[in-house]
PDB file of N, CA and C in Angstrom:
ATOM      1  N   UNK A   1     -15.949-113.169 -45.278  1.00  0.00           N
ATOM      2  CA  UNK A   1     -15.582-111.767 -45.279  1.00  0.00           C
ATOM      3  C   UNK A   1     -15.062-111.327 -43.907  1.00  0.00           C
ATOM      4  N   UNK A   2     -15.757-111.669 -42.928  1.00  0.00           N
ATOM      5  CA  UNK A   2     -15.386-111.432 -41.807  1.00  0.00           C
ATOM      6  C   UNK A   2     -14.061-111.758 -41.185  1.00  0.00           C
ATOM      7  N   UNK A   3     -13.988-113.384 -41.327  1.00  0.00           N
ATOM      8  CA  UNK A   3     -12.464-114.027 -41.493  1.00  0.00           C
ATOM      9  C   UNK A   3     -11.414-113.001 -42.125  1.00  0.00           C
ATOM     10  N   UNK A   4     -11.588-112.791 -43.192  1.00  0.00           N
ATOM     11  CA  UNK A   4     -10.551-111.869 -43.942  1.00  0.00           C
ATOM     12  C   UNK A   4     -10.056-110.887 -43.099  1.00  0.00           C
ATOM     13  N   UNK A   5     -11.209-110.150 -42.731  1.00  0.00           N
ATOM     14  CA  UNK A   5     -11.307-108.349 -41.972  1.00  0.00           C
ATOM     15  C   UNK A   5     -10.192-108.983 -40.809  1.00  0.00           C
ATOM     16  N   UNK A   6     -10.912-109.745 -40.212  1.00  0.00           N
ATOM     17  CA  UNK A   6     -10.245-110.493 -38.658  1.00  0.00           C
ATOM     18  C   UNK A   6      -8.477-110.623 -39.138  1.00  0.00           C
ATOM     19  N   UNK A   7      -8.305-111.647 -39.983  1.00  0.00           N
ATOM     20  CA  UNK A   7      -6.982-111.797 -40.014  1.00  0.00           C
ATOM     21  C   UNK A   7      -6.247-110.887 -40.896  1.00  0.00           C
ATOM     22  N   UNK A   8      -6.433-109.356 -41.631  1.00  0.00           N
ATOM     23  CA  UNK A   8      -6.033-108.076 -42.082  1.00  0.00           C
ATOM     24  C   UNK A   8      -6.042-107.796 -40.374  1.00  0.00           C
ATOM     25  N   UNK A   9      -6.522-107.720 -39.635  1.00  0.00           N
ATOM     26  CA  UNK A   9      -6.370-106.881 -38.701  1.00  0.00           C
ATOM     27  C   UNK A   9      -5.561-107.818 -37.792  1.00  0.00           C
ATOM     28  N   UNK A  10      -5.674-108.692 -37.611  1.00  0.00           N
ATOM     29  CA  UNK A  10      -4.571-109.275 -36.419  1.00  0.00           C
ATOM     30  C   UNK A  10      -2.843-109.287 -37.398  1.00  0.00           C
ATOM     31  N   UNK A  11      -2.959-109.027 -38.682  1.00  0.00           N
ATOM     32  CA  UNK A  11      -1.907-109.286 -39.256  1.00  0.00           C
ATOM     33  C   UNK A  11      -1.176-107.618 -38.812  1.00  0.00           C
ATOM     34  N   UNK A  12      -2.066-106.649 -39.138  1.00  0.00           N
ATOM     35  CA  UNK A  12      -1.822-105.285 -38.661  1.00  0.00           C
ATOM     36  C   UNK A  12      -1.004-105.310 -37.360  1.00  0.00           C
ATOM     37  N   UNK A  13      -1.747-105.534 -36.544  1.00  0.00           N
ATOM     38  CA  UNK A  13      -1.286-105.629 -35.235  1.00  0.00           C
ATOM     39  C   UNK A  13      -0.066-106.438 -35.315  1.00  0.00           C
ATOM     40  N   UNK A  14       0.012-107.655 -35.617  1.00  0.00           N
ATOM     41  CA  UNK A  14       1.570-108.727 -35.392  1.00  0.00           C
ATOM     42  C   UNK A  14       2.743-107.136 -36.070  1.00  0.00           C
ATOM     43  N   UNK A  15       2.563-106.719 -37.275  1.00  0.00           N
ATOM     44  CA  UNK A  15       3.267-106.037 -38.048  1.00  0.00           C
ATOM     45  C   UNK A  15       3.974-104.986 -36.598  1.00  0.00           C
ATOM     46  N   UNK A  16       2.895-104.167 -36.346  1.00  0.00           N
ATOM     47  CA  UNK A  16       2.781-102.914 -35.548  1.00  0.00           C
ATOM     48  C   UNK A  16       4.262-103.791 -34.358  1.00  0.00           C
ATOM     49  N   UNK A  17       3.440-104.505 -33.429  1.00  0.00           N
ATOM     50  CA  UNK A  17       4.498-105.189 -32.197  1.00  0.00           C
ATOM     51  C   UNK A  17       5.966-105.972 -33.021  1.00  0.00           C
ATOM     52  N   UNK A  18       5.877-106.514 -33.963  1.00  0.00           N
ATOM     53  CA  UNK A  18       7.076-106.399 -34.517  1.00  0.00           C
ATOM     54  C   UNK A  18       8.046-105.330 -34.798  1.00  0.00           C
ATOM     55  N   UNK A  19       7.744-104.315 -35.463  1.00  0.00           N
ATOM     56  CA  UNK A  19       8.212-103.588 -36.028  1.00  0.00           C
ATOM     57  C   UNK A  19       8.701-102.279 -34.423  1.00  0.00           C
ATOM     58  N   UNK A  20       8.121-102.642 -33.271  1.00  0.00           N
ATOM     59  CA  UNK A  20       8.499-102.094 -32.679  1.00  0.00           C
ATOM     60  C   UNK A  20       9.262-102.633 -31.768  1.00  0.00           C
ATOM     61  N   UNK A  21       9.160-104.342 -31.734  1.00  0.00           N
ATOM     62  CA  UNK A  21      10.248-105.302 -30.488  1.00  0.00           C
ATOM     63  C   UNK A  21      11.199-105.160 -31.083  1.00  0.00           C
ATOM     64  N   UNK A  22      11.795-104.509 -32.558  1.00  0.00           N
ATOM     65  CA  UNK A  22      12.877-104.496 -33.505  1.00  0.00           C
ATOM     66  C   UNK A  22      13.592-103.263 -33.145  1.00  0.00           C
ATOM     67  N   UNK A  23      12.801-102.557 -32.587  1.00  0.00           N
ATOM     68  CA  UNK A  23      13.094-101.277 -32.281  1.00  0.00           C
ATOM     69  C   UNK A  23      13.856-100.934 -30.831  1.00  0.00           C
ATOM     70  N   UNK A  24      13.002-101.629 -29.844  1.00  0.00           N
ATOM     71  CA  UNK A  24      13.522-101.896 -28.617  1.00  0.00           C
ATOM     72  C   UNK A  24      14.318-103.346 -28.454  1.00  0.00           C
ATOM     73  N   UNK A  25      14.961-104.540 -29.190  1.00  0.00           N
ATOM     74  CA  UNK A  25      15.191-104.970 -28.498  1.00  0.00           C
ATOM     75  C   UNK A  25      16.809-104.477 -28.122  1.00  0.00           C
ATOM     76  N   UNK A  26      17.713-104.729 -27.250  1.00  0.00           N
ATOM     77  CA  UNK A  26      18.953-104.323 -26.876  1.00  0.00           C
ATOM     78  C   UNK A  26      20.063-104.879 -27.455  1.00  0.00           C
ATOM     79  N   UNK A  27      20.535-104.575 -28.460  1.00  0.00           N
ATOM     80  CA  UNK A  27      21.370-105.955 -29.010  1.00  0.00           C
ATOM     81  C   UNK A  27      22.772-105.516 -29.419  1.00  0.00           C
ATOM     82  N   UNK A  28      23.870-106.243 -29.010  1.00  0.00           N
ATOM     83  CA  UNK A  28      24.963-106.270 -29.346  1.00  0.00           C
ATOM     84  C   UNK A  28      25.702-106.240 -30.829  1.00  0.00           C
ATOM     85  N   UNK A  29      25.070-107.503 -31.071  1.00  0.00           N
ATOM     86  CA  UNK A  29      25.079-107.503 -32.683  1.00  0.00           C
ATOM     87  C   UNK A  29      23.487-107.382 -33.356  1.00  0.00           C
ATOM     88  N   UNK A  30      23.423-107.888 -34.531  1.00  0.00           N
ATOM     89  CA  UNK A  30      21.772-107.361 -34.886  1.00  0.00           C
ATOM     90  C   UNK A  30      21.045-108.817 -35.093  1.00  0.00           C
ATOM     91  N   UNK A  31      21.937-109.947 -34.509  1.00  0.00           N
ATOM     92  CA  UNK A  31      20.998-111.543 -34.686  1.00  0.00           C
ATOM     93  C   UNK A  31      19.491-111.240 -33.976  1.00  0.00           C
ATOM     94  N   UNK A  32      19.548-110.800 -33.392  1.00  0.00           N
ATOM     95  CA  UNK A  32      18.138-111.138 -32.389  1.00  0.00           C
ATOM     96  C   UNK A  32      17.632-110.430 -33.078  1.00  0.00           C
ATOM     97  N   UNK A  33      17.748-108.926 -33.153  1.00  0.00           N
ATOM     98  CA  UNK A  33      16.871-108.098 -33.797  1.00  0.00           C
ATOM     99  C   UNK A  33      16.537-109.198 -35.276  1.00  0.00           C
ATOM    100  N   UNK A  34      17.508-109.176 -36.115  1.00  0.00           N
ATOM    101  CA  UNK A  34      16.521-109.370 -37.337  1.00  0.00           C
ATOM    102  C   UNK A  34      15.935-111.160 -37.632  1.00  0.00           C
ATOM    103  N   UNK A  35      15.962-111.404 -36.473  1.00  0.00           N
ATOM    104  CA  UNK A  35      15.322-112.926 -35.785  1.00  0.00           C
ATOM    105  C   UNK A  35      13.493-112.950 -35.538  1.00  0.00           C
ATOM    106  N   UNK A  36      13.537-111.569 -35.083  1.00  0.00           N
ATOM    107  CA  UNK A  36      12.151-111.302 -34.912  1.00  0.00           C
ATOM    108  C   UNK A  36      11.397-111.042 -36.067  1.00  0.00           C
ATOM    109  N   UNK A  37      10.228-112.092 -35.864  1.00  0.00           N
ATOM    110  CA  UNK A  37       9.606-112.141 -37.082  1.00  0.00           C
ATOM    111  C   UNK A  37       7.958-112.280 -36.248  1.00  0.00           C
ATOM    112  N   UNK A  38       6.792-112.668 -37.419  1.00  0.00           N
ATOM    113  CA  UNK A  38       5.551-112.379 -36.692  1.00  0.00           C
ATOM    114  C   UNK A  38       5.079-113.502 -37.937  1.00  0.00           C
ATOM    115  N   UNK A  39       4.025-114.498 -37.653  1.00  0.00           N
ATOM    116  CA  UNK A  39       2.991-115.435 -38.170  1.00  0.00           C
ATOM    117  C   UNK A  39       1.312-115.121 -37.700  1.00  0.00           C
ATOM    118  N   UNK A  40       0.814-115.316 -38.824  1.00  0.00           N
ATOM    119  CA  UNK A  40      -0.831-115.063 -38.791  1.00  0.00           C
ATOM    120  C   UNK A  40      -1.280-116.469 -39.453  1.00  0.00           C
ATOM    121  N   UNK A  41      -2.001-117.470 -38.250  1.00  0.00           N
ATOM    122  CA  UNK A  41      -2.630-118.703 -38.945  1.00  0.00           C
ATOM    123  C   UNK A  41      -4.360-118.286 -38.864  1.00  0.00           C
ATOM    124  N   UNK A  42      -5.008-117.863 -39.744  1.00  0.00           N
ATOM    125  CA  UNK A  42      -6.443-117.541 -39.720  1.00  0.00           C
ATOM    126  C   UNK A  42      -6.602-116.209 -38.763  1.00  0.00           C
ATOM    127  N   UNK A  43      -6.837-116.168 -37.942  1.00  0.00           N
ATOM    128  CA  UNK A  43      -7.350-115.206 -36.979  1.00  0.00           C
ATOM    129  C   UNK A  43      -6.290-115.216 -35.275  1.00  0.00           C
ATOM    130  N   UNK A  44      -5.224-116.027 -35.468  1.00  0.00           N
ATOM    131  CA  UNK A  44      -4.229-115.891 -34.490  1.00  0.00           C
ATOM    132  C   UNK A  44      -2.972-115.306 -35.121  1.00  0.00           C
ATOM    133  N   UNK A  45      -2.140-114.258 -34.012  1.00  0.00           N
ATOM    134  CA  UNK A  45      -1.295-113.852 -34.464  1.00  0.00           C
ATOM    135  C   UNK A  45      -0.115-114.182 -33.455  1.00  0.00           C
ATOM    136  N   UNK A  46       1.257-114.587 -34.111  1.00  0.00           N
ATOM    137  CA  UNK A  46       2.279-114.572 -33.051  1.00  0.00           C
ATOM    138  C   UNK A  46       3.973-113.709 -33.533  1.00  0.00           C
ATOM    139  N   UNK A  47       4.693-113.085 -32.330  1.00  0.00           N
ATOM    140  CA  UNK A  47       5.290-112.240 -32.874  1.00  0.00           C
ATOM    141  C   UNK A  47       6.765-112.864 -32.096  1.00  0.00           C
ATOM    142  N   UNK A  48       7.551-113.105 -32.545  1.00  0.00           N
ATOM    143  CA  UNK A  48       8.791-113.645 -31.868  1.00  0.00           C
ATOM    144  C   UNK A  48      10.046-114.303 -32.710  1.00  0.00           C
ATOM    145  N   UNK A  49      10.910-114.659 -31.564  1.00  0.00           N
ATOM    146  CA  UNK A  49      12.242-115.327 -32.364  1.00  0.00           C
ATOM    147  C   UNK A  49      12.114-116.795 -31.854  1.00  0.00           C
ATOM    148  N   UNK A  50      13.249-117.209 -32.555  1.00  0.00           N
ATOM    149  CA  UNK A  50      13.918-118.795 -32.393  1.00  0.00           C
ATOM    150  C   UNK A  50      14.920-118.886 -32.067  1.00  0.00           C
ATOM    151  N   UNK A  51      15.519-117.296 -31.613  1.00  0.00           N
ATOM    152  CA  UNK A  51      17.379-117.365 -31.207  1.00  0.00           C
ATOM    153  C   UNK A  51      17.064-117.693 -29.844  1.00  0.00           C
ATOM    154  N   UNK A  52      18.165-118.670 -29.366  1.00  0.00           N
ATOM    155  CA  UNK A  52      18.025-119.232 -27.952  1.00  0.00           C
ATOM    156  C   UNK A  52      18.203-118.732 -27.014  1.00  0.00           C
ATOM    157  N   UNK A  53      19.113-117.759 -27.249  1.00  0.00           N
ATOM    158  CA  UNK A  53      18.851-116.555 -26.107  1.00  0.00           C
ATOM    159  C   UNK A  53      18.140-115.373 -25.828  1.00  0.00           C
ATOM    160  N   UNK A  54      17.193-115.867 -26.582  1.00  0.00           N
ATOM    161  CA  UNK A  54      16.093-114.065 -26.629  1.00  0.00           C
ATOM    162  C   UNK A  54      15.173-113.938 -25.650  1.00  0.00           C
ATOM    163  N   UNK A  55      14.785-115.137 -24.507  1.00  0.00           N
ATOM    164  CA  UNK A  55      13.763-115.633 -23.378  1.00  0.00           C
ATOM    165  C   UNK A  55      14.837-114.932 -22.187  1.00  0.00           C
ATOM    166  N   UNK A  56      16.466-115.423 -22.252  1.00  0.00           N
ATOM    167  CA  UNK A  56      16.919-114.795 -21.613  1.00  0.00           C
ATOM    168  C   UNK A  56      16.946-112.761 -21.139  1.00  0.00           C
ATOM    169  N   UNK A  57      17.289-112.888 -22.564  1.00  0.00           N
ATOM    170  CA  UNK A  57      16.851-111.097 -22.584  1.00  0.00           C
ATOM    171  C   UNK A  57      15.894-110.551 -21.933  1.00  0.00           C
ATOM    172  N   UNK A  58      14.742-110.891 -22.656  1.00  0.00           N
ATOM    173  CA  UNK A  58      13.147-110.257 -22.310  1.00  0.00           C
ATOM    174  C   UNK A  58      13.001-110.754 -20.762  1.00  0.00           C
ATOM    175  N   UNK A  59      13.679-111.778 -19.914  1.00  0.00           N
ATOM    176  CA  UNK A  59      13.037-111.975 -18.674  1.00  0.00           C
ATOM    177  C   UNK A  59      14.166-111.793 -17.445  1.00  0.00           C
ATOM    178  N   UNK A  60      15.351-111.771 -18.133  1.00  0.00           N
ATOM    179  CA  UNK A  60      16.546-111.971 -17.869  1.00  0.00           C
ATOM    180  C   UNK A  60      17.056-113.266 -17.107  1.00  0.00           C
ATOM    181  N   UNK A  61      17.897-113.870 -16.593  1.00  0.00           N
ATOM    182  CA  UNK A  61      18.538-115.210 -15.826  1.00  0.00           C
ATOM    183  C   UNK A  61      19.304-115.114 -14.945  1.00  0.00           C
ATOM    184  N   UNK A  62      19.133-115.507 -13.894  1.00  0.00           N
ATOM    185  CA  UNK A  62      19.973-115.888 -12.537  1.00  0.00           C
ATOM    186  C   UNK A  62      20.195-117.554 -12.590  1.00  0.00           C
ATOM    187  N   UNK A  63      21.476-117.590 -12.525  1.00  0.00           N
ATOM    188  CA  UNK A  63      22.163-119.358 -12.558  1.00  0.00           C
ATOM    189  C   UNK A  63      22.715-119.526 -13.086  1.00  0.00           C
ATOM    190  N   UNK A  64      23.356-121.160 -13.194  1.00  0.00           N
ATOM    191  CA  UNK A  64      23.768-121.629 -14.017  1.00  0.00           C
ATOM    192  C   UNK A  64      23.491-122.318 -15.457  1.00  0.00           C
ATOM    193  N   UNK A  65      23.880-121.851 -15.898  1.00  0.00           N
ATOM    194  CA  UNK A  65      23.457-122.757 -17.669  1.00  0.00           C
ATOM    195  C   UNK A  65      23.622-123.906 -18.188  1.00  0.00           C
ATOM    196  N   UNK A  66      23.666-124.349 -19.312  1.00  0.00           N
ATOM    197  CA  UNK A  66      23.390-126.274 -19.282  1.00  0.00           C
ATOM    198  C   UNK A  66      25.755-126.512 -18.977  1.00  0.00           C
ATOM    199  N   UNK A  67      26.297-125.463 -19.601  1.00  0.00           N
ATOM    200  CA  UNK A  67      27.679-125.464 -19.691  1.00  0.00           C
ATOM    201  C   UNK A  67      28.261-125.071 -17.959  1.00  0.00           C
ATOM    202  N   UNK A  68      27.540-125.044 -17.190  1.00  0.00           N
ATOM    203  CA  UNK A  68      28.141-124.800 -15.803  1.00  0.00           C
ATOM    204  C   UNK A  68      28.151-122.903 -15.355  1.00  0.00           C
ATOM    205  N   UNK A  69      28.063-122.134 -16.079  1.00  0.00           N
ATOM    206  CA  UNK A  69      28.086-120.963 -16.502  1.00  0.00           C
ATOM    207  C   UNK A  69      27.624-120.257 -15.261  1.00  0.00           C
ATOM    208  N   UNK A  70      27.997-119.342 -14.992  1.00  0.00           N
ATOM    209  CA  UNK A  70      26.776-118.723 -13.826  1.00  0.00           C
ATOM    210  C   UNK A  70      26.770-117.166 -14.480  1.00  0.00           C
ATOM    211  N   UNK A  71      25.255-117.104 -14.449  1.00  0.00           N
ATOM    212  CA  UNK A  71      24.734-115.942 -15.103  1.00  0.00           C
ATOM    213  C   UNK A  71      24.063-114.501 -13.609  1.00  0.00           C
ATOM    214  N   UNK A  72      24.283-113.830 -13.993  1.00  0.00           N
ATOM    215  CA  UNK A  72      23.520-112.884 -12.926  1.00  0.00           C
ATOM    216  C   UNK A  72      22.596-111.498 -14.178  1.00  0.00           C
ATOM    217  N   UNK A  73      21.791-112.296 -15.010  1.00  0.00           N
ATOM    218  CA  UNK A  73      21.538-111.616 -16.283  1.00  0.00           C
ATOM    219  C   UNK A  73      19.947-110.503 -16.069  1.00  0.00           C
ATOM    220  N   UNK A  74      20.264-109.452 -15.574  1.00  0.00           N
ATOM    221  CA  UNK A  74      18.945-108.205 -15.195  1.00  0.00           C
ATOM    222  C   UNK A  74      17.624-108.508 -16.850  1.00  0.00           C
ATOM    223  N   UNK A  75      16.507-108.389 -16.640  1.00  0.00           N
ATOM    224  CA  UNK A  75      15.546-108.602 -17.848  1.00  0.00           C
ATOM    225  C   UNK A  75      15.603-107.269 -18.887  1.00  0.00           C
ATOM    226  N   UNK A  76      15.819-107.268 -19.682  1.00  0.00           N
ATOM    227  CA  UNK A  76      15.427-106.000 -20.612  1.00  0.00           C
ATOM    228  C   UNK A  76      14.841-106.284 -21.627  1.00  0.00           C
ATOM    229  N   UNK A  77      13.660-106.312 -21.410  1.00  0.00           N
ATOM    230  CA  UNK A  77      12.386-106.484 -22.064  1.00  0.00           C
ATOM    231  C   UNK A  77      11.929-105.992 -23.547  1.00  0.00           C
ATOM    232  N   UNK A  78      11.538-106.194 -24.544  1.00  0.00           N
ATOM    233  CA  UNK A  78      11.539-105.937 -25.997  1.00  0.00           C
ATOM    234  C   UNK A  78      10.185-106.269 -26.324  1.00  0.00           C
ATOM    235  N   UNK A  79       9.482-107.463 -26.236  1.00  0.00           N
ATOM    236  CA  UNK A  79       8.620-108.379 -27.031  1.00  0.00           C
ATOM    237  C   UNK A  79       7.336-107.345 -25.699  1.00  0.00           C
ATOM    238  N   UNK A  80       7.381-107.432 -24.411  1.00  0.00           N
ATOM    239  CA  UNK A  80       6.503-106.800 -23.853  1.00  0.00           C
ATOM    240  C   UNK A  80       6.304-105.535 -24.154  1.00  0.00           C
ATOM    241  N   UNK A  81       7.230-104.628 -24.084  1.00  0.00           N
ATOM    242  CA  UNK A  81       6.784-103.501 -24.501  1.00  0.00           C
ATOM    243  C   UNK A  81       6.208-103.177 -25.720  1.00  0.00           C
ATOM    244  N   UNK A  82       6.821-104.059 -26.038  1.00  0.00           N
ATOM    245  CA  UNK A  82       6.318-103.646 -27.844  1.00  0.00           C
ATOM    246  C   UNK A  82       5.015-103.645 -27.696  1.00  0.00           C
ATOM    247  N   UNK A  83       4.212-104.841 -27.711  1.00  0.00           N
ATOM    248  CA  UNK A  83       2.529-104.908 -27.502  1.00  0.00           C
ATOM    249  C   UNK A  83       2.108-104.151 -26.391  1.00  0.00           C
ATOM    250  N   UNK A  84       2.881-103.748 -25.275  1.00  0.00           N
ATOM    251  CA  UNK A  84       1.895-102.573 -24.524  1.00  0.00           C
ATOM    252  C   UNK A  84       1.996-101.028 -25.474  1.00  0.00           C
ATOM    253  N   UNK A  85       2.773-100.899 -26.114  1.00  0.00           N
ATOM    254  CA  UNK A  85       2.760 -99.876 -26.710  1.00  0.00           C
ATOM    255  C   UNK A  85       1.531 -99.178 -28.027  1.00  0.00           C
ATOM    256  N   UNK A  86       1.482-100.956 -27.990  1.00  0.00           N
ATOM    257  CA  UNK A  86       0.474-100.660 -29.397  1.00  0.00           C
ATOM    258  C   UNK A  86      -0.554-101.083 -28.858  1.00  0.00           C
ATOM    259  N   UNK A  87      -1.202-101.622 -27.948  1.00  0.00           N
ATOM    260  CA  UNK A  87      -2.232-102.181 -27.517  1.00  0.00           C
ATOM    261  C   UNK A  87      -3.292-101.424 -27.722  1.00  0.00           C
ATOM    262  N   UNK A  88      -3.352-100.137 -27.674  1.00  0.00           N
ATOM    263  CA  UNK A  88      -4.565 -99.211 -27.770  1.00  0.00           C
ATOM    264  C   UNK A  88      -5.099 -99.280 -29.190  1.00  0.00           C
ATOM    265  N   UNK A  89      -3.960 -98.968 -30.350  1.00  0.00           N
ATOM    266  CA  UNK A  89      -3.860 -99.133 -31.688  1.00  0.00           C
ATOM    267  C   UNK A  89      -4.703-100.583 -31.904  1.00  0.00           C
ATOM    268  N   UNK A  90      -3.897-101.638 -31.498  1.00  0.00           N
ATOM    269  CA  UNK A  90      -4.598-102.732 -31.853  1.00  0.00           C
ATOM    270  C   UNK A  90      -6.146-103.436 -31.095  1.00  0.00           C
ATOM    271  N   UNK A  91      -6.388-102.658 -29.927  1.00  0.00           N
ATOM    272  CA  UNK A  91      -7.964-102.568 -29.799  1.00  0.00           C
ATOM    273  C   UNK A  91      -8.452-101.948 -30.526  1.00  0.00           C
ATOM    274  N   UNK A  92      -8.215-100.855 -31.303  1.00  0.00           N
ATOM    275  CA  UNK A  92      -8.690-100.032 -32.050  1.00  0.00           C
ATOM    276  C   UNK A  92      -9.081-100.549 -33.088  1.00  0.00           C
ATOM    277  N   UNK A  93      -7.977-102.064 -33.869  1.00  0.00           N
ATOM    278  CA  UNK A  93      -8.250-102.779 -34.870  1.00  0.00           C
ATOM    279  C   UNK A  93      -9.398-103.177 -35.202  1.00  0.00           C
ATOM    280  N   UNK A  94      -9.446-103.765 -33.843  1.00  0.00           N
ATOM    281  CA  UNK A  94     -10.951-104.953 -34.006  1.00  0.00           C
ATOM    282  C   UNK A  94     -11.673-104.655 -33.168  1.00  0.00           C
ATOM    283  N   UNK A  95     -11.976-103.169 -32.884  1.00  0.00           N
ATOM    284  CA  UNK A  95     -13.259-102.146 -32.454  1.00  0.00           C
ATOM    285  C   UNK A  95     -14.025-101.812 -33.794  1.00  0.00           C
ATOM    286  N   UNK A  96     -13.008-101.735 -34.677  1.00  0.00           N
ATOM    287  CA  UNK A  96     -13.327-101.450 -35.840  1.00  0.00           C
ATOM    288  C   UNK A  96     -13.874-102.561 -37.395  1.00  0.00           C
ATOM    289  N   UNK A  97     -13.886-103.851 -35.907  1.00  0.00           N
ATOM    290  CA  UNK A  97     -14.468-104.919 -36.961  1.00  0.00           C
ATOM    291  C   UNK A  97     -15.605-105.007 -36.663  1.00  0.00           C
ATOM    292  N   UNK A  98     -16.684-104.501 -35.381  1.00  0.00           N
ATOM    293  CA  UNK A  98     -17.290-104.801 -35.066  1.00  0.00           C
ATOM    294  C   UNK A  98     -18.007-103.637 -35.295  1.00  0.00           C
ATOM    295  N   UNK A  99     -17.734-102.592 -35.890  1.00  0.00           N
ATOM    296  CA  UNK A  99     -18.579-101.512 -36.724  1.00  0.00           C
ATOM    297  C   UNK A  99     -19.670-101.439 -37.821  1.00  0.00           C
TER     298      UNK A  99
END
């Protein structure tokens, strides 16, 4: 039972920081945005993409790339804000498991 409660609530939370890195991330076209997705294995939750340039975004890049490229790329962040935003919400989750 507990298991259950635990992973309803970390699934809550993945939902919540998704639904808001979708919101903030900065995007040209909408690949990245609708790239972001969120997985719940038991009681872990993870919220992210697989597009190869989305590490660039969120942290941004100075250099060259594997093609010789030189980047001077500022961070604009998506995946962080998202979970500071909800962080209170999602302590709130599992304050509320322990009720």
């Amino acid at each position: 039972m507990v298991n259950s409660k635990a992973h309803d609530a970390v699934q809550k939370a993945c939902f919540l920081v998704e639904g808001d890195a979708k919101r903030l991330v900065p995007v040209v076209t909408s690949r990245l945005r609708n790239s972001i997705t969120n997985e719940v294995e038991e009681t872990v939750g993870r919220v992210g993409t697989n597009v190869e340039y989305a590490r660039r975004v969120e942290m941004g890049f100075v250099g060259a790339d594997a093609l010789g490229r030189i980047y001077n790329q500022s961070p604009k962040p998506y995946l962080r804000p998202a979970l500071e935003k909800n962080r209170s919400t999602i302590l709130g989750l599992f304050r509320d498991l322990i009720k």
